[in-house]
C-alpha atoms as a PDB file:
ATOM      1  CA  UNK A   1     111.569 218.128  45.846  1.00  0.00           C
ATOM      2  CA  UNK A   2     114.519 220.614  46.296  1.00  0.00           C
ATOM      3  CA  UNK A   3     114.325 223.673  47.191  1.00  0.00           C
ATOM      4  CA  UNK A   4     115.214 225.667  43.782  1.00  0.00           C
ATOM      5  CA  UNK A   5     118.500 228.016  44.482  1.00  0.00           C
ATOM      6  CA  UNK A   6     117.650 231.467  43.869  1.00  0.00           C
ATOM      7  CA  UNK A   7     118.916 233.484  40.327  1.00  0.00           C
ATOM      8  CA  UNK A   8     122.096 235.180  40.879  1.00  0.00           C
ATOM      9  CA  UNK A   9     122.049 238.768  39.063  1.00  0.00           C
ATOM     10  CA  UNK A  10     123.789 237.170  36.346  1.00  0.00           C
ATOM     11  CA  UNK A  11     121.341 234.864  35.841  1.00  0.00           C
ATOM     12  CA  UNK A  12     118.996 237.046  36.365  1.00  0.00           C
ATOM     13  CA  UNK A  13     120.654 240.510  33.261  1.00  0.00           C
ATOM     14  CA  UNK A  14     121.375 238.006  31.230  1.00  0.00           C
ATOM     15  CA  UNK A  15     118.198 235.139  30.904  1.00  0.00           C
ATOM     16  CA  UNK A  16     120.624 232.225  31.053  1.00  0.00           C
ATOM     17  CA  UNK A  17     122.299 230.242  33.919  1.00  0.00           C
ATOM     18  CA  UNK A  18     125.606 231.287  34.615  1.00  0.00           C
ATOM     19  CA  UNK A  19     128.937 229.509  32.680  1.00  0.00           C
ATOM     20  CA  UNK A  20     131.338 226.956  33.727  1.00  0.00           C
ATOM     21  CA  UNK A  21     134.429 226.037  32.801  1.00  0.00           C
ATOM     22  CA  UNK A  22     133.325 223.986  29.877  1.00  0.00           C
ATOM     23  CA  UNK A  23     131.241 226.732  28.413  1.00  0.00           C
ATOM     24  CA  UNK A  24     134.039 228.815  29.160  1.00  0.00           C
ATOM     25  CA  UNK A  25     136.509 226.662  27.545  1.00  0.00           C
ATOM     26  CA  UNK A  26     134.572 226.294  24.343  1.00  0.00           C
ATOM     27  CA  UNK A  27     133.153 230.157  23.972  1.00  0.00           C
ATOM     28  CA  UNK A  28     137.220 230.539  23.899  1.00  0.00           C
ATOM     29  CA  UNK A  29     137.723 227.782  21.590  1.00  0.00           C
ATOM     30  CA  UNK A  30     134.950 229.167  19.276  1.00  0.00           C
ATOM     31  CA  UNK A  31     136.408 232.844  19.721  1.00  0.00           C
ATOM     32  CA  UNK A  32     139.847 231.745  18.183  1.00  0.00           C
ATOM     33  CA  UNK A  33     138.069 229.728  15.593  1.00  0.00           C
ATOM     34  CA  UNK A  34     136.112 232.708  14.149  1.00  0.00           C
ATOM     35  CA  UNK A  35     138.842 235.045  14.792  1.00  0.00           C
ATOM     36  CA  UNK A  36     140.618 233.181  11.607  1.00  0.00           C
ATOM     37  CA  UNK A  37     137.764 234.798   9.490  1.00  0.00           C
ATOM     38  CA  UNK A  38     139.936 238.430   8.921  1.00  0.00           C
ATOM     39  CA  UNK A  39     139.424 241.977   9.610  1.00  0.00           C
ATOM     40  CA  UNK A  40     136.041 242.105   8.091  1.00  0.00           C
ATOM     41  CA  UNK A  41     134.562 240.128  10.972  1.00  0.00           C
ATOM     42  CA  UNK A  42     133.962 240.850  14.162  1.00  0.00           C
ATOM     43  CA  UNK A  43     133.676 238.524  17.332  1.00  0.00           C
ATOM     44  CA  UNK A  44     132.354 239.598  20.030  1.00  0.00           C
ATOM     45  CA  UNK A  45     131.538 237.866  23.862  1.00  0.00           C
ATOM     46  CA  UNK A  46     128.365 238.520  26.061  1.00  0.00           C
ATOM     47  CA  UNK A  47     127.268 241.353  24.165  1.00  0.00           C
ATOM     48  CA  UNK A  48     123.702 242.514  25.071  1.00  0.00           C
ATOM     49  CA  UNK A  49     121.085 242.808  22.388  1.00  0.00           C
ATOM     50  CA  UNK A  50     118.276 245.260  22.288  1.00  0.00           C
ATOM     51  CA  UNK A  51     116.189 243.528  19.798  1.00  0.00           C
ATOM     52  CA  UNK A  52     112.212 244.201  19.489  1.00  0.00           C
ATOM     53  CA  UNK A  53     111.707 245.142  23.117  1.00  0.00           C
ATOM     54  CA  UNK A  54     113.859 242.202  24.624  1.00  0.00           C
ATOM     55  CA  UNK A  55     117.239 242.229  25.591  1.00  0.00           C
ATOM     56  CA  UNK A  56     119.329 239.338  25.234  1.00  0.00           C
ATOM     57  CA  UNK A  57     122.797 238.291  25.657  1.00  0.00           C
ATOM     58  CA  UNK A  58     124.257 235.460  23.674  1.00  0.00           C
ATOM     59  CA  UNK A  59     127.625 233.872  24.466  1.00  0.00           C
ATOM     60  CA  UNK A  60     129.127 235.397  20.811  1.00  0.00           C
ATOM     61  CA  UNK A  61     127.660 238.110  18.264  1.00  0.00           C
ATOM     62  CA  UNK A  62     129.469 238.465  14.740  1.00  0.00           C
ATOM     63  CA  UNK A  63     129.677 241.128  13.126  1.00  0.00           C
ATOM     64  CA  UNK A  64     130.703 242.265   9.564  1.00  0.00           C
ATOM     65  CA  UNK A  65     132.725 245.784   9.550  1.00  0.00           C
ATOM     66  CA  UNK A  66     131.453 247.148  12.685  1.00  0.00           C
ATOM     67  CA  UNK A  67     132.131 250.443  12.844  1.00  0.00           C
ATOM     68  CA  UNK A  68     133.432 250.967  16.428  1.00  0.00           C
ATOM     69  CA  UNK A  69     133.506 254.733  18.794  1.00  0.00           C
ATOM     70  CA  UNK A  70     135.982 254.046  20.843  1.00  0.00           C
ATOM     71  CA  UNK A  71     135.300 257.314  22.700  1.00  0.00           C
ATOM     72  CA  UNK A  72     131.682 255.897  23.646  1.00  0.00           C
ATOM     73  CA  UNK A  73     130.890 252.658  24.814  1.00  0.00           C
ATOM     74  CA  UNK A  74     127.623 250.975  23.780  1.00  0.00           C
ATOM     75  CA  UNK A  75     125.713 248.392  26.324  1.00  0.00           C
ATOM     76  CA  UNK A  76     123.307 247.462  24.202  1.00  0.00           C
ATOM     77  CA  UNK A  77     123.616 247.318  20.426  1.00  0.00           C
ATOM     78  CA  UNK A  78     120.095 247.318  18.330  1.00  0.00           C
ATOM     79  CA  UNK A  79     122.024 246.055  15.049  1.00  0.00           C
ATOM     80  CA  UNK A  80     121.231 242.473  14.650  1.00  0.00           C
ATOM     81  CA  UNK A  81     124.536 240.462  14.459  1.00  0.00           C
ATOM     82  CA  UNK A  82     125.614 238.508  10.994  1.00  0.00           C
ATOM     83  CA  UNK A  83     125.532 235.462  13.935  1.00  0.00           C
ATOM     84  CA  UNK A  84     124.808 234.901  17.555  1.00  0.00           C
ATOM     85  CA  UNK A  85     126.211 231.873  19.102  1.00  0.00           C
ATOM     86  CA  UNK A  86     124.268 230.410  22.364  1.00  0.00           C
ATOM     87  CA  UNK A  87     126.264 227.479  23.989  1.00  0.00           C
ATOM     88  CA  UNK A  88     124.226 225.273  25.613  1.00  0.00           C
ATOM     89  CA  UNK A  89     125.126 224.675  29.785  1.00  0.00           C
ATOM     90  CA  UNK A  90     123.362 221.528  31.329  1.00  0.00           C
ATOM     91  CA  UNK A  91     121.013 223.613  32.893  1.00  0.00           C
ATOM     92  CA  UNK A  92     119.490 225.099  29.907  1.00  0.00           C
ATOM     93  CA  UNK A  93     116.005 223.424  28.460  1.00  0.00           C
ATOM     94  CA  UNK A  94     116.343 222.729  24.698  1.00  0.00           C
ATOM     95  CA  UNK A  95     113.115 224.389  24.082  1.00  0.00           C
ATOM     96  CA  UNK A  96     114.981 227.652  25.795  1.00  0.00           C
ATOM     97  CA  UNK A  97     117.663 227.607  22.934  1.00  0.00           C
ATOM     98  CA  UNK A  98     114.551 226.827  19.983  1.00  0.00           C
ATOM     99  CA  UNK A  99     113.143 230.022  21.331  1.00  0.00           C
ATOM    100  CA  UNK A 100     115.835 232.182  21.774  1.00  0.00           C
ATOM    101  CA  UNK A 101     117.123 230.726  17.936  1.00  0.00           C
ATOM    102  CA  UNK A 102     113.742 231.787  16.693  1.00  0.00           C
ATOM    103  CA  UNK A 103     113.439 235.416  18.152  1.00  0.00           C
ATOM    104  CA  UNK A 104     117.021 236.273  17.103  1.00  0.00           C
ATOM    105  CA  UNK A 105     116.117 235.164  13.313  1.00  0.00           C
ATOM    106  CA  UNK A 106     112.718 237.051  13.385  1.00  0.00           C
ATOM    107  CA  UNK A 107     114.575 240.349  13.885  1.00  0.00           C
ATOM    108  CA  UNK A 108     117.405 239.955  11.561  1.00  0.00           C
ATOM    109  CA  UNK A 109     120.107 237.563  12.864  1.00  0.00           C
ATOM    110  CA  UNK A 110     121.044 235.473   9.761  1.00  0.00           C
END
């Protein structure tokens, strides 16, 4: 058996192995894709959710007319997205993305 490589701090803020070019490349993809929707939607990358008493961080978060401070910054937002998008990395168990699915609709993702 292989030794198993420790969790970077990525890994480690955000529950999920880090991305590579493929995720990348199709988080983008997806980013233009939803973009198209108009001003009343917002797309948003590797925002971190404070939801319940977990935080997690899915790949996108949409949003419909978020209101937006520009003079403060938020690190965690505690408003449930319209959507959260996880892309899957070969890593990843499929049971992981069931769970994570299931907690973000039990407090208010749609």
């Amino acid at each position: 058996m292989e030794p198993r490589t420790p969790l970077s701090d990525y890994e480690r803020e955000r529950g999920k192995p880090r991305p590579g070019l493929l995720h990348s490349l199709t988080q983008t993809n997806l980013i233009g894709q939803l973009a198209g929707y108009g001003p009343h939607f917002q797309v948003l990358s590797e925002l971190t959710l404070r939801l319940g008493d977990r935080d997690l961080t899915p790949d996108l978060s949409v949003y419909r007319d978020l209101e937006v401070d520009f003079t403060q910054d938020e690190t965690r937002m505690t408003e449930p997205p319209l959507l959260a998008i996880e892309i899957s990395s070969p890593t990843q168990g499929i049971q992981d993305l069931v769970d994570k699915a299931r907690f973000l609709m039990e407090h208010g993702v749609e």
